[in-house]
N, C-alpha and C. Protein backbone atom coordinates (compact mmCIF):
# COMPACT_ATOMS: atom_id res chain seq x y z
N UNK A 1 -27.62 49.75 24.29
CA UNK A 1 -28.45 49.12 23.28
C UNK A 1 -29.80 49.81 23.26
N UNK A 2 -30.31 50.06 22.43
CA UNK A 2 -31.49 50.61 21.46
C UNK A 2 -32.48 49.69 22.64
N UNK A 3 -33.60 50.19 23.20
CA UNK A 3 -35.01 49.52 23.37
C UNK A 3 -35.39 48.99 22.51
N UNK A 4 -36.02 47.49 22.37
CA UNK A 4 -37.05 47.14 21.01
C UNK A 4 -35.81 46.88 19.90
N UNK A 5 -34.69 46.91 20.05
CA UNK A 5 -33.44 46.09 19.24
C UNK A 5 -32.91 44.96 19.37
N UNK A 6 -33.30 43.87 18.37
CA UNK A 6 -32.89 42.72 18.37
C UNK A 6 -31.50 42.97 18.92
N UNK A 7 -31.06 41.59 19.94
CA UNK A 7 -29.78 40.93 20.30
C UNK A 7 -29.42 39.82 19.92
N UNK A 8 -28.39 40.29 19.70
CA UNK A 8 -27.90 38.76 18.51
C UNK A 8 -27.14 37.99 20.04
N UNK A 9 -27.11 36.85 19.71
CA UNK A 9 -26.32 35.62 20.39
C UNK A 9 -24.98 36.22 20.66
N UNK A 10 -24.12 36.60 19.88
CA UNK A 10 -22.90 37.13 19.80
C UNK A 10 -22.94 38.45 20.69
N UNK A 11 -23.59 39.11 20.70
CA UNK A 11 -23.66 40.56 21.37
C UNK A 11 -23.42 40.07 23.01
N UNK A 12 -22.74 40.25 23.83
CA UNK A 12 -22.46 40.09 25.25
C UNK A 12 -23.38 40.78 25.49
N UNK A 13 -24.07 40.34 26.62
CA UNK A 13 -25.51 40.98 27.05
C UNK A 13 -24.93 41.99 28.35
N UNK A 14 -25.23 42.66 29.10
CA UNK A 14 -25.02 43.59 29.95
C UNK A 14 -26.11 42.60 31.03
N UNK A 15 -25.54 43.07 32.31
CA UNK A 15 -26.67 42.38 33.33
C UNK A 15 -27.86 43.25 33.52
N UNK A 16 -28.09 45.17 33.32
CA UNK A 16 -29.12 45.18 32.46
C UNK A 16 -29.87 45.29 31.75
N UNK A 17 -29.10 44.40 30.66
CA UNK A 17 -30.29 44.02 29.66
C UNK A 17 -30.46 43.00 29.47
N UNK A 18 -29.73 41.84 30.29
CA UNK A 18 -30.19 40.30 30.62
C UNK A 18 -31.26 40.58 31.01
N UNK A 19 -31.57 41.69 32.49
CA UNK A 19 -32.60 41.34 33.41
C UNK A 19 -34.17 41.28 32.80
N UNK A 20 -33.49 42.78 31.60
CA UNK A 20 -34.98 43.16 31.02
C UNK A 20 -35.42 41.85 29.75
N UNK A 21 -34.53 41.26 29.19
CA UNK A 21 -34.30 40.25 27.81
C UNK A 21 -35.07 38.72 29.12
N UNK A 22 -34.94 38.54 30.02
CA UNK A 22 -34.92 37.56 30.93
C UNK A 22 -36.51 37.47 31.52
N UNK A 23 -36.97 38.94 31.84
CA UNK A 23 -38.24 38.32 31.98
C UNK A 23 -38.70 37.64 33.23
N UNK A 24 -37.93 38.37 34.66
CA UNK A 24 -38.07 37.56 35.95
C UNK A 24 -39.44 37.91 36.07
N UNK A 25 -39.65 36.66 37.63
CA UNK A 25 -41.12 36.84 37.71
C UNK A 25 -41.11 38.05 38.61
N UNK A 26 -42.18 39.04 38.69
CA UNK A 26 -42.60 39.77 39.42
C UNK A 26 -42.56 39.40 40.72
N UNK A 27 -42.08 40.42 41.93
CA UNK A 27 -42.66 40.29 43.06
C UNK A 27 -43.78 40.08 43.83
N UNK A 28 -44.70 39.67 44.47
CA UNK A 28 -45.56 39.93 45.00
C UNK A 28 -45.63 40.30 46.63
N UNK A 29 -46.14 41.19 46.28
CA UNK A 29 -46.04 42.42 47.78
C UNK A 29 -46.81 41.68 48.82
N UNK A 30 -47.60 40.76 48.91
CA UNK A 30 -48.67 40.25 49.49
C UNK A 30 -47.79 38.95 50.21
N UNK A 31 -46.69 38.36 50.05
CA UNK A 31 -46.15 38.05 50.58
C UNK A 31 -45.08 37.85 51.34
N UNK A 32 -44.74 37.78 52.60
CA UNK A 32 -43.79 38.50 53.71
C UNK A 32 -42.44 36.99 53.56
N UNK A 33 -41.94 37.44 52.44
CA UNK A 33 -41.13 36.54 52.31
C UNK A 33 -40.00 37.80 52.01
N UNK A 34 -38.98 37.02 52.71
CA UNK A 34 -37.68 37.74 52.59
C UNK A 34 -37.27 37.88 51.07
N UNK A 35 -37.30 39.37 50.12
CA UNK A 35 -37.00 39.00 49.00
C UNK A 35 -36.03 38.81 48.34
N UNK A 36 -34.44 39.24 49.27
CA UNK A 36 -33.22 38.86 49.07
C UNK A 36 -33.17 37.16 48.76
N UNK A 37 -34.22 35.99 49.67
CA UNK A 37 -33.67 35.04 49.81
C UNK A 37 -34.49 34.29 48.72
N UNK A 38 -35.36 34.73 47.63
CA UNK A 38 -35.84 34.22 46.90
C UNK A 38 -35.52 34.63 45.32
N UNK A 39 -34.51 35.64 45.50
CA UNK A 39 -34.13 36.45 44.76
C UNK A 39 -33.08 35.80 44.26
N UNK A 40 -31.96 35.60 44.87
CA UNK A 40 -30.62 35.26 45.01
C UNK A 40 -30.39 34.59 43.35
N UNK A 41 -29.60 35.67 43.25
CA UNK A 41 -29.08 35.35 41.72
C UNK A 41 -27.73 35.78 41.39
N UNK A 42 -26.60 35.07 40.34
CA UNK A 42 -25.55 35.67 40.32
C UNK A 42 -25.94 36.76 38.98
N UNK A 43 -25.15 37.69 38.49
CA UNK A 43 -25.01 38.03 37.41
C UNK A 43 -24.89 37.35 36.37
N UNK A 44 -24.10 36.48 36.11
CA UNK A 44 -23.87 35.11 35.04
C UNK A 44 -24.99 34.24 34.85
N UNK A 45 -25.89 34.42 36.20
CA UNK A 45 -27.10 33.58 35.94
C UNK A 45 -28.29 34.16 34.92
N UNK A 46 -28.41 35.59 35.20
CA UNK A 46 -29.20 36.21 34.64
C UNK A 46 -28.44 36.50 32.98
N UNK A 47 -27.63 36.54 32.71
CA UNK A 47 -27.23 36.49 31.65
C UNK A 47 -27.27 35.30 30.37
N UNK A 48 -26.78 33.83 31.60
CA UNK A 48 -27.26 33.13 30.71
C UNK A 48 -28.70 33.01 30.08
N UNK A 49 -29.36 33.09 30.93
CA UNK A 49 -30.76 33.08 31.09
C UNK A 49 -31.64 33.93 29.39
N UNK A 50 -31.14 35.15 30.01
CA UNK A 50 -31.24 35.98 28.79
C UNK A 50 -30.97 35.12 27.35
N UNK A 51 -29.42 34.69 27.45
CA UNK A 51 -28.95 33.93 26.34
C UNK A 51 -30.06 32.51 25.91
N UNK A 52 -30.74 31.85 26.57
CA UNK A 52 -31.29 30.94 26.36
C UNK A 52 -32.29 31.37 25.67
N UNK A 53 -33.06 32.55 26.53
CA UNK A 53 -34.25 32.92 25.68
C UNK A 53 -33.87 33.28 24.14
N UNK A 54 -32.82 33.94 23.85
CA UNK A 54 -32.14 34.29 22.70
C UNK A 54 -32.41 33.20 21.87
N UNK A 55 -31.79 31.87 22.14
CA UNK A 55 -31.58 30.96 21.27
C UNK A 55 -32.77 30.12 20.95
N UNK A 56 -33.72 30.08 22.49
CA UNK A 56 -34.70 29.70 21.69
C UNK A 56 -35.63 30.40 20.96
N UNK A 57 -35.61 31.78 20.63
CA UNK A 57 -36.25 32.61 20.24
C UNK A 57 -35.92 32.75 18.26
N UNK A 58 -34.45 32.09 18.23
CA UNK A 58 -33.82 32.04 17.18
C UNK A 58 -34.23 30.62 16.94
N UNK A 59 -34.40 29.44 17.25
CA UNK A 59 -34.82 28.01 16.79
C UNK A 59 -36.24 28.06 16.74
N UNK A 60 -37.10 28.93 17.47
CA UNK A 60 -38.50 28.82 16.87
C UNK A 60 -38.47 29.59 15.61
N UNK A 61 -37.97 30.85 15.47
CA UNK A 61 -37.47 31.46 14.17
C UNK A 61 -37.20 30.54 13.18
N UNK A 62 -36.62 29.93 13.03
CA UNK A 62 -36.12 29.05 12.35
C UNK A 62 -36.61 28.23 12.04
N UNK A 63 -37.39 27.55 12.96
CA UNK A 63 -38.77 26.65 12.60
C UNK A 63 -39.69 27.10 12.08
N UNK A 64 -39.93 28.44 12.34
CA UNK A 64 -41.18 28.69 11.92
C UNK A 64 -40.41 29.07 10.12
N UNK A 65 -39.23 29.38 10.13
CA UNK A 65 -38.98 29.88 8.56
C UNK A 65 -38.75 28.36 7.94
N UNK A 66 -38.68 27.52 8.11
CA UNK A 66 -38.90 26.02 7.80
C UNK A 66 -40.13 25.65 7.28
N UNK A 67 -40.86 25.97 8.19
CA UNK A 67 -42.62 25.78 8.22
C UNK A 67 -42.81 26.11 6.84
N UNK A 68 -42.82 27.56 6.82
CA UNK A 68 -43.32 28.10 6.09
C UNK A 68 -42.67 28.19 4.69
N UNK A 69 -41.29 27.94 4.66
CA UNK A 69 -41.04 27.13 3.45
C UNK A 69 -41.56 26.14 2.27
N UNK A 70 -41.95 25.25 3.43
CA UNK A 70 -42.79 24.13 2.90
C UNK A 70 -44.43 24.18 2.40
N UNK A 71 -44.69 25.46 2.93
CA UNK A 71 -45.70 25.59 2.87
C UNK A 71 -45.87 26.45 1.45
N UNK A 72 -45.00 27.37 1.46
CA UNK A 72 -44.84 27.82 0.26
C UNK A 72 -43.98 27.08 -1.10
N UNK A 73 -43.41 26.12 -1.08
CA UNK A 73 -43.32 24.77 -1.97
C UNK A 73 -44.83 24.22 -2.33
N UNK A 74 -45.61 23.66 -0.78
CA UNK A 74 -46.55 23.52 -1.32
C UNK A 74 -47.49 24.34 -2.99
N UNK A 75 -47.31 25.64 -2.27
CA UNK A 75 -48.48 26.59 -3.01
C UNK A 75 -47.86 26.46 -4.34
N UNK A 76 -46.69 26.40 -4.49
CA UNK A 76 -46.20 26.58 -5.65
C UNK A 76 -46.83 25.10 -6.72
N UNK A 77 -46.42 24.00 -6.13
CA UNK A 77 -46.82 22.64 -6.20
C UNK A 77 -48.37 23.30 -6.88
N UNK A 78 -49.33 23.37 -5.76
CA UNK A 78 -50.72 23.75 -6.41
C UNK A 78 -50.78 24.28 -7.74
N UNK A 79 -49.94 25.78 -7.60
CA UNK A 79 -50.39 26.38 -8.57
C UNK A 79 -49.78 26.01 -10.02
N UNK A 80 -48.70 24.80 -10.33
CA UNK A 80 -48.20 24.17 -11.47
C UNK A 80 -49.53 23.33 -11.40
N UNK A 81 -50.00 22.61 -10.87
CA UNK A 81 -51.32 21.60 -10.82
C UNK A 81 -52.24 22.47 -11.64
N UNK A 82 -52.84 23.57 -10.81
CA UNK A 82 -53.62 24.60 -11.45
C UNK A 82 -53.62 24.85 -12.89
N UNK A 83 -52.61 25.02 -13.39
CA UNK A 83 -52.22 25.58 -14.56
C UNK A 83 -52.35 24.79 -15.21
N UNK A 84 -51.42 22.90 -15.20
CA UNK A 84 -51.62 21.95 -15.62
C UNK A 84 -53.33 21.66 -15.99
N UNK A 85 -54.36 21.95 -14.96
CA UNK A 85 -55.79 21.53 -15.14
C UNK A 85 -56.03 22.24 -16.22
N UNK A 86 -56.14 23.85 -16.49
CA UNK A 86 -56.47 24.72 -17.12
C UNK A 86 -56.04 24.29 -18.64
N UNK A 87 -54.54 24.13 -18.75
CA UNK A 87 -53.86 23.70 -19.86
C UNK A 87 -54.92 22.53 -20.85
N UNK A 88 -55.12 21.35 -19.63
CA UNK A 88 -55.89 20.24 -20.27
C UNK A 88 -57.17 20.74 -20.98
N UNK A 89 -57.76 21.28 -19.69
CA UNK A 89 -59.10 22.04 -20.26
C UNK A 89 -59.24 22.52 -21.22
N UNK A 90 -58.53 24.02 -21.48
CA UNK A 90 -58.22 24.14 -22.53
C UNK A 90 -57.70 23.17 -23.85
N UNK A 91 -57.12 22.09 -23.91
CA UNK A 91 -57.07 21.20 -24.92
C UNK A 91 -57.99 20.41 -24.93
N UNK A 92 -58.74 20.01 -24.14
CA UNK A 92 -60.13 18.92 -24.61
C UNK A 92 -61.13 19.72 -24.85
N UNK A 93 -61.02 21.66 -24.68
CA UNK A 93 -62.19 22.02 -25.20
C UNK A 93 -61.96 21.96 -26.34
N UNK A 94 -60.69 22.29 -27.09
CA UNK A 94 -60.21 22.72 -28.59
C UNK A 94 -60.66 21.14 -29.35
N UNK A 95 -60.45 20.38 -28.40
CA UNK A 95 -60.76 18.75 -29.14
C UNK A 95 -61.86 18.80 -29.48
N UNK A 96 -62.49 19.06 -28.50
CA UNK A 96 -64.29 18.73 -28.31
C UNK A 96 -64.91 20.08 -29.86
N UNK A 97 -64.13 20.80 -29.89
CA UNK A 97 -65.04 21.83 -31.03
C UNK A 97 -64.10 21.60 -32.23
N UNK A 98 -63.02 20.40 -32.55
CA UNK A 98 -63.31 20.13 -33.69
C UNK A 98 -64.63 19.51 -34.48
N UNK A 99 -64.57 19.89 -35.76
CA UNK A 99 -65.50 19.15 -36.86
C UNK A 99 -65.13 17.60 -36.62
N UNK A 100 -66.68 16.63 -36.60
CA UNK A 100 -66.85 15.44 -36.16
C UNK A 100 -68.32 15.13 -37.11
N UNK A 101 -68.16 14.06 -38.19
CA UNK A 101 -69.48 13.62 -38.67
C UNK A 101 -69.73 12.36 -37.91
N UNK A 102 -69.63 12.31 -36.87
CA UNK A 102 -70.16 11.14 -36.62
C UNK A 102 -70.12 11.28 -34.73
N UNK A 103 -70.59 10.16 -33.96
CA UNK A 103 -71.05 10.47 -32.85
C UNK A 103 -69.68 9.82 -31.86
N UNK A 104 -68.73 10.94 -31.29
CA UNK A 104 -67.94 10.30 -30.41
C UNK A 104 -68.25 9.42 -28.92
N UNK A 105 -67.34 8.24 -28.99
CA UNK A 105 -67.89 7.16 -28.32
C UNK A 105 -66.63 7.21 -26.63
N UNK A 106 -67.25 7.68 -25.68
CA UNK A 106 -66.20 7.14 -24.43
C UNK A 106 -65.23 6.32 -24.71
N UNK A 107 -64.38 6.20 -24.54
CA UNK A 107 -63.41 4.82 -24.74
C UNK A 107 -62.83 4.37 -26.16
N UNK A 108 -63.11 5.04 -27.02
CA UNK A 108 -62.38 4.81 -28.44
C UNK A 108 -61.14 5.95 -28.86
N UNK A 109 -60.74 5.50 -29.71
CA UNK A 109 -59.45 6.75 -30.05
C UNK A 109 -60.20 7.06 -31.39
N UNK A 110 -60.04 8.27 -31.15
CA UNK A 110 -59.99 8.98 -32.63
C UNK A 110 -58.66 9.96 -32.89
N UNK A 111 -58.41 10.34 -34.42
CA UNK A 111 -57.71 10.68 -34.73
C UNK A 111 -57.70 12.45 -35.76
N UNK A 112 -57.08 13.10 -35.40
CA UNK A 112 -57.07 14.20 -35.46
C UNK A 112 -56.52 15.17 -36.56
N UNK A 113 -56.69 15.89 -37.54
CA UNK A 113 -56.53 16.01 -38.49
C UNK A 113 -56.90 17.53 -38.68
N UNK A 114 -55.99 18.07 -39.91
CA UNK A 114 -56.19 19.61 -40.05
C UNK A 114 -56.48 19.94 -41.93
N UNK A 115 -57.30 20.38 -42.39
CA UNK A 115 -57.38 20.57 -44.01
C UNK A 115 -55.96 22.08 -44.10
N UNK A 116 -56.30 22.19 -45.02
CA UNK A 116 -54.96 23.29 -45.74
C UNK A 116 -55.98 24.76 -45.47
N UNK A 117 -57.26 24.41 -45.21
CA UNK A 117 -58.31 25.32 -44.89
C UNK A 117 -57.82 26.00 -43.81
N UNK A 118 -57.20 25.19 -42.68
CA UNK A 118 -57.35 25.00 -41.41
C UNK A 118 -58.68 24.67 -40.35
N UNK A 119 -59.15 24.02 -41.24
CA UNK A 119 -60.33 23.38 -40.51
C UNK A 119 -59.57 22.29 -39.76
N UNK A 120 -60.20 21.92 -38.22
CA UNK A 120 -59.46 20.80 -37.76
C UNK A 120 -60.67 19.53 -37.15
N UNK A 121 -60.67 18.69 -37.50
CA UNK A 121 -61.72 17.45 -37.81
C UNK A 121 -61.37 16.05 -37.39
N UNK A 122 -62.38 15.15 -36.61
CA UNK A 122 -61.17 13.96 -36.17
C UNK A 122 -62.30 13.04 -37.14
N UNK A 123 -61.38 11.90 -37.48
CA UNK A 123 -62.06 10.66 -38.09
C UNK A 123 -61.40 9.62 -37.39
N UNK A 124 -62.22 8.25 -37.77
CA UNK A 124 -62.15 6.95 -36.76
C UNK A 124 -60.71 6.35 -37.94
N UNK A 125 -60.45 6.82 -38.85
CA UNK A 125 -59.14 6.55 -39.77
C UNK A 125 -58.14 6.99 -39.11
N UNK A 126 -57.16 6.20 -38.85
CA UNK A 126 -55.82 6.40 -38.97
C UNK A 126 -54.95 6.74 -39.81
N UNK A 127 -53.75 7.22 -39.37
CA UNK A 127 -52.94 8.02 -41.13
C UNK A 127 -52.83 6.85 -42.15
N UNK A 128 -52.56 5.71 -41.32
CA UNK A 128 -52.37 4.51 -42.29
C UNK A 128 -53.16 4.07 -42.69
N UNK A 129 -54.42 3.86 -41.95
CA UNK A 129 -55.70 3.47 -43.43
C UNK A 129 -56.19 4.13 -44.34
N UNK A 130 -55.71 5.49 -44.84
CA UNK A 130 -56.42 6.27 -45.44
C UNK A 130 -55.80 5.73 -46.62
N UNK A 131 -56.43 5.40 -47.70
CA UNK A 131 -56.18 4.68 -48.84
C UNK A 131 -55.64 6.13 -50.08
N UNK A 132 -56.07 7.26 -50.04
CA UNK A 132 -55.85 8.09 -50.85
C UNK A 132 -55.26 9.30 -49.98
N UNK A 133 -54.47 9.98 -51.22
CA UNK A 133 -53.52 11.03 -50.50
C UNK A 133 -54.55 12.58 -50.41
N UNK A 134 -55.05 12.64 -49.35
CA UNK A 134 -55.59 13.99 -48.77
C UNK A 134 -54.71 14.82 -48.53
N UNK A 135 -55.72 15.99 -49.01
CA UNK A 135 -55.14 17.52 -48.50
C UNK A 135 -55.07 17.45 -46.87
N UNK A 136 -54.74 17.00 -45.90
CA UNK A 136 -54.41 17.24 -44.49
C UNK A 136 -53.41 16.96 -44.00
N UNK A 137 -53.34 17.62 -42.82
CA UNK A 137 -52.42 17.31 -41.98
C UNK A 137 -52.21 16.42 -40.71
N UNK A 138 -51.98 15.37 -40.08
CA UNK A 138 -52.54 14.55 -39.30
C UNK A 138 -52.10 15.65 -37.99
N UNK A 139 -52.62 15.72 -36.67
CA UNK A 139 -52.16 16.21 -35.19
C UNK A 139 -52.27 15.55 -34.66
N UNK A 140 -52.43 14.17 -34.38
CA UNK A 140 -52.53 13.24 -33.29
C UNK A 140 -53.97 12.09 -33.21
N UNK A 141 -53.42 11.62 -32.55
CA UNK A 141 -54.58 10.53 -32.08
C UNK A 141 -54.65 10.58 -30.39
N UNK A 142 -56.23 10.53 -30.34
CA UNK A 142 -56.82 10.70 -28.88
C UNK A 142 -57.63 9.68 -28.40
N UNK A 143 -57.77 9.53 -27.19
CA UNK A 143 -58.92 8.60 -27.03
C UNK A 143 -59.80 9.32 -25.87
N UNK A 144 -61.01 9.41 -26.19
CA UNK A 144 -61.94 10.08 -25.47
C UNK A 144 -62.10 9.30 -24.47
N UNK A 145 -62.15 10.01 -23.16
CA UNK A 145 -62.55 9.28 -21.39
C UNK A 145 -63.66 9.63 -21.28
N UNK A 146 -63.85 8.67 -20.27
CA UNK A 146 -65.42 8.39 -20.22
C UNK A 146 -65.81 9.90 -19.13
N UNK A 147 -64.95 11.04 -18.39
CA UNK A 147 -65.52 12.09 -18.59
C UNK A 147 -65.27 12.70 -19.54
N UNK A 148 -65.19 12.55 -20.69
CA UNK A 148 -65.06 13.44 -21.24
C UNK A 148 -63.87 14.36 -21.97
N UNK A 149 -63.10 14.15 -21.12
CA UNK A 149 -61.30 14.75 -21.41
C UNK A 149 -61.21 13.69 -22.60
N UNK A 150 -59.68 14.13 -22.98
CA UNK A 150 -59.28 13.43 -24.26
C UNK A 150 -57.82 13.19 -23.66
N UNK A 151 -57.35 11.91 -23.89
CA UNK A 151 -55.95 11.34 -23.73
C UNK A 151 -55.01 11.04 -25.01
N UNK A 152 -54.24 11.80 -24.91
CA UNK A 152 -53.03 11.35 -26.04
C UNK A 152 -52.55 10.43 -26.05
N UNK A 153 -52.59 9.26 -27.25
CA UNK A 153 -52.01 8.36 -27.61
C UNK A 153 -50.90 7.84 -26.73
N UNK A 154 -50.28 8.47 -27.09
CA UNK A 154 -49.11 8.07 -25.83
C UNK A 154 -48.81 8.06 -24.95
N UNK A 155 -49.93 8.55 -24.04
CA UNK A 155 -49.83 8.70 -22.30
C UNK A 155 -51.13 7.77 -22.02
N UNK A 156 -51.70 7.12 -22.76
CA UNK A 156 -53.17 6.16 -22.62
C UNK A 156 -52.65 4.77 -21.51
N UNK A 157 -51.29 4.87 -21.75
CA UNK A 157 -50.77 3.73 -20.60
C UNK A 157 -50.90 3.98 -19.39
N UNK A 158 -50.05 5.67 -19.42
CA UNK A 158 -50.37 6.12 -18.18
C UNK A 158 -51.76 6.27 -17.57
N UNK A 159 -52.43 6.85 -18.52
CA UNK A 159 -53.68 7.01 -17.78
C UNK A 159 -54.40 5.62 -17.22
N UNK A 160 -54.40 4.88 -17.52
CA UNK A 160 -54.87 3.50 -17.54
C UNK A 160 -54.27 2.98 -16.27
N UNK A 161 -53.29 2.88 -15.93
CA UNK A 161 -52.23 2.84 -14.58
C UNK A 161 -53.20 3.33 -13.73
N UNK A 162 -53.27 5.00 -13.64
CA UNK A 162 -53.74 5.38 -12.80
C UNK A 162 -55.39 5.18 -12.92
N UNK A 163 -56.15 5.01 -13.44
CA UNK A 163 -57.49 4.62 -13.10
C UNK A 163 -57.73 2.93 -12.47
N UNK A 164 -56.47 2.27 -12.74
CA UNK A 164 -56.25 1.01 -11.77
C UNK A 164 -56.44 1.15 -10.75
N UNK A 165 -54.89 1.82 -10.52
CA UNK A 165 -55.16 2.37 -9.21
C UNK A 165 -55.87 3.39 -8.13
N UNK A 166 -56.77 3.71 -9.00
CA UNK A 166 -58.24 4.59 -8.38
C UNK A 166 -58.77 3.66 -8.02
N UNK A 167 -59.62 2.30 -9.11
CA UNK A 167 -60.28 1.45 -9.24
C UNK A 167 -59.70 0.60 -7.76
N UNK A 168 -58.71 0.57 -7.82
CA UNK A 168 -57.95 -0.22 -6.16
C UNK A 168 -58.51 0.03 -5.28
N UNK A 169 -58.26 1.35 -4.97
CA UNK A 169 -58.62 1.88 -3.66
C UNK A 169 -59.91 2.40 -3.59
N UNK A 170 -60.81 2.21 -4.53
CA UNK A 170 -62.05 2.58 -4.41
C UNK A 170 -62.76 0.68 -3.74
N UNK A 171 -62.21 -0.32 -4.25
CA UNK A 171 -62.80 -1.36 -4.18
C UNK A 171 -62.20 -1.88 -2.89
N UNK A 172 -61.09 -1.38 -2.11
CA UNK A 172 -61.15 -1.86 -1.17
C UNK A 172 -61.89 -1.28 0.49
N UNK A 173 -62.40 -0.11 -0.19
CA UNK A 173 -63.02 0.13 0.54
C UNK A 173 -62.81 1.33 1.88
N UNK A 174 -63.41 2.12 2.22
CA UNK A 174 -62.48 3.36 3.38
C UNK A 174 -61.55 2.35 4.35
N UNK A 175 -62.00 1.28 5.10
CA UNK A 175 -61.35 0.73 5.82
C UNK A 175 -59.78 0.36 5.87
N UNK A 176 -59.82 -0.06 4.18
CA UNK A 176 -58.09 -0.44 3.83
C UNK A 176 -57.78 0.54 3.13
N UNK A 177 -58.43 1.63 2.84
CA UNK A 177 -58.04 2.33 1.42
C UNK A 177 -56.28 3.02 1.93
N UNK A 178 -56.21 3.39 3.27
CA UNK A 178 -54.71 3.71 3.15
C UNK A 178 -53.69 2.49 2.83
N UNK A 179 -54.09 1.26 3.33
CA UNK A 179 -52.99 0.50 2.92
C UNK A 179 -53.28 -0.05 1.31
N UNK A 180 -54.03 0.35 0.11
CA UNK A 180 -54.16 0.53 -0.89
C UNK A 180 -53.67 1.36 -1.66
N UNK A 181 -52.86 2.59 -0.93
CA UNK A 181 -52.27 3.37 -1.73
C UNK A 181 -50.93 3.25 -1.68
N UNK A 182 -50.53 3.18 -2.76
CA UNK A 182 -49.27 3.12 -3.55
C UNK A 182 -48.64 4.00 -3.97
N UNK A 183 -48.17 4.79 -3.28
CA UNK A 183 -47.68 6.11 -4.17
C UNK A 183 -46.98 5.82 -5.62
N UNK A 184 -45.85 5.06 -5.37
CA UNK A 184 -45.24 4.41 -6.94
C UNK A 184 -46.35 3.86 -7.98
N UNK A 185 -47.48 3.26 -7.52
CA UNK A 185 -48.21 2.93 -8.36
C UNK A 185 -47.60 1.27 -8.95
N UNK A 186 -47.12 0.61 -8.07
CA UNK A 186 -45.82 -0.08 -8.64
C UNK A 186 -46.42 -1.75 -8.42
N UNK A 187 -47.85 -1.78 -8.07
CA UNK A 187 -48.73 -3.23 -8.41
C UNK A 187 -49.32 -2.89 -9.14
N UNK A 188 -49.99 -2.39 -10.06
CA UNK A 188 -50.72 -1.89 -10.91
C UNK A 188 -50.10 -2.17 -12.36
């Protein structure tokens, strides 16, 4: 066998390259101890020996390729988050620089609208109150958060859920705040 070449489990080890794979302790010359009688080893011993180190050398392997699995799930996890933030950003800036005659309020919905111009403009009208048939196109209805972001109509439940449950665990305080969290979200 090759120096510095992995041994697989399967490979029958030689007694030596158990001895060298095994890793005995050194002698020490400084003491007048018989070294036959401290020595005393069969061949099979040193072999298994070898073999153990093998296997645990292959289960920390293994752990550690586990580890780091997860760890790289993690990153991945992040970087959909990442993207997700950017995405939003990007849509509440595009919100925020539509045309607006009037002064948007935290906490109200407005509604979103495009001319044939392609100008895109929100008014406090809904498609259904508009009493006369306009040149536009409706894109949605939003409701502005009190930072600032904009929530789509149809996820305003969700969002609302989860600022409950912010509001939860902010009011109970660091002391309980772990037994305040809910991952399901499922008192709220």
């Amino acid at each position: 066998m090759k120096r510095g070449a992995t041994m697989d489990m399967d490979t029958d080890l030689t007694y030596e390259t158990a001895v060298k794979k095994a890793q005995l302790v050194e002698r020490n010359p400084q003491f007048q101890v018989d070294p036959m009688r401290v020595s005393k080893h069969e061949a099979e011993d040193i072999i298994h020996l070898a073999q153990e180190i093998q296997s645990a050398d292959k289960m920390l392997r293994n752990n550690t390729n586990q580890k780091l699995v997860v760890i790289l799930d993690q990153i991945r996890m992040l970087q959909a988050q990442a993207m997700e933030i950017m995405k939003e950003s990007n849509e509440s800036r595009e919100l925020h620089s539509a045309a607006c005659n009037f002064t948007k309020k935290p906490g109200h919905i407005y509604h979103l609208y495009q001319r044939s111009t392609g100008q895109s403009y929100f008014s406090m009208l809904s498609p259904e109150e508009w009493n006369q048939t306009v040149d536009q196109t409706f894109k949605g209805s939003y409701r502005l958060e009190y930072d600032l972001s904009w929530t789509p109509v149809d996820k305003i439940k969700q969002q609302d859920e989860k600022l409950k449950w912010v509001e939860k665990c902010l009011t109970k305080g660091n002391e309980s705040i772990q037994a305040a969290i809910d991952f399901n979200m499922t008192d709220t």
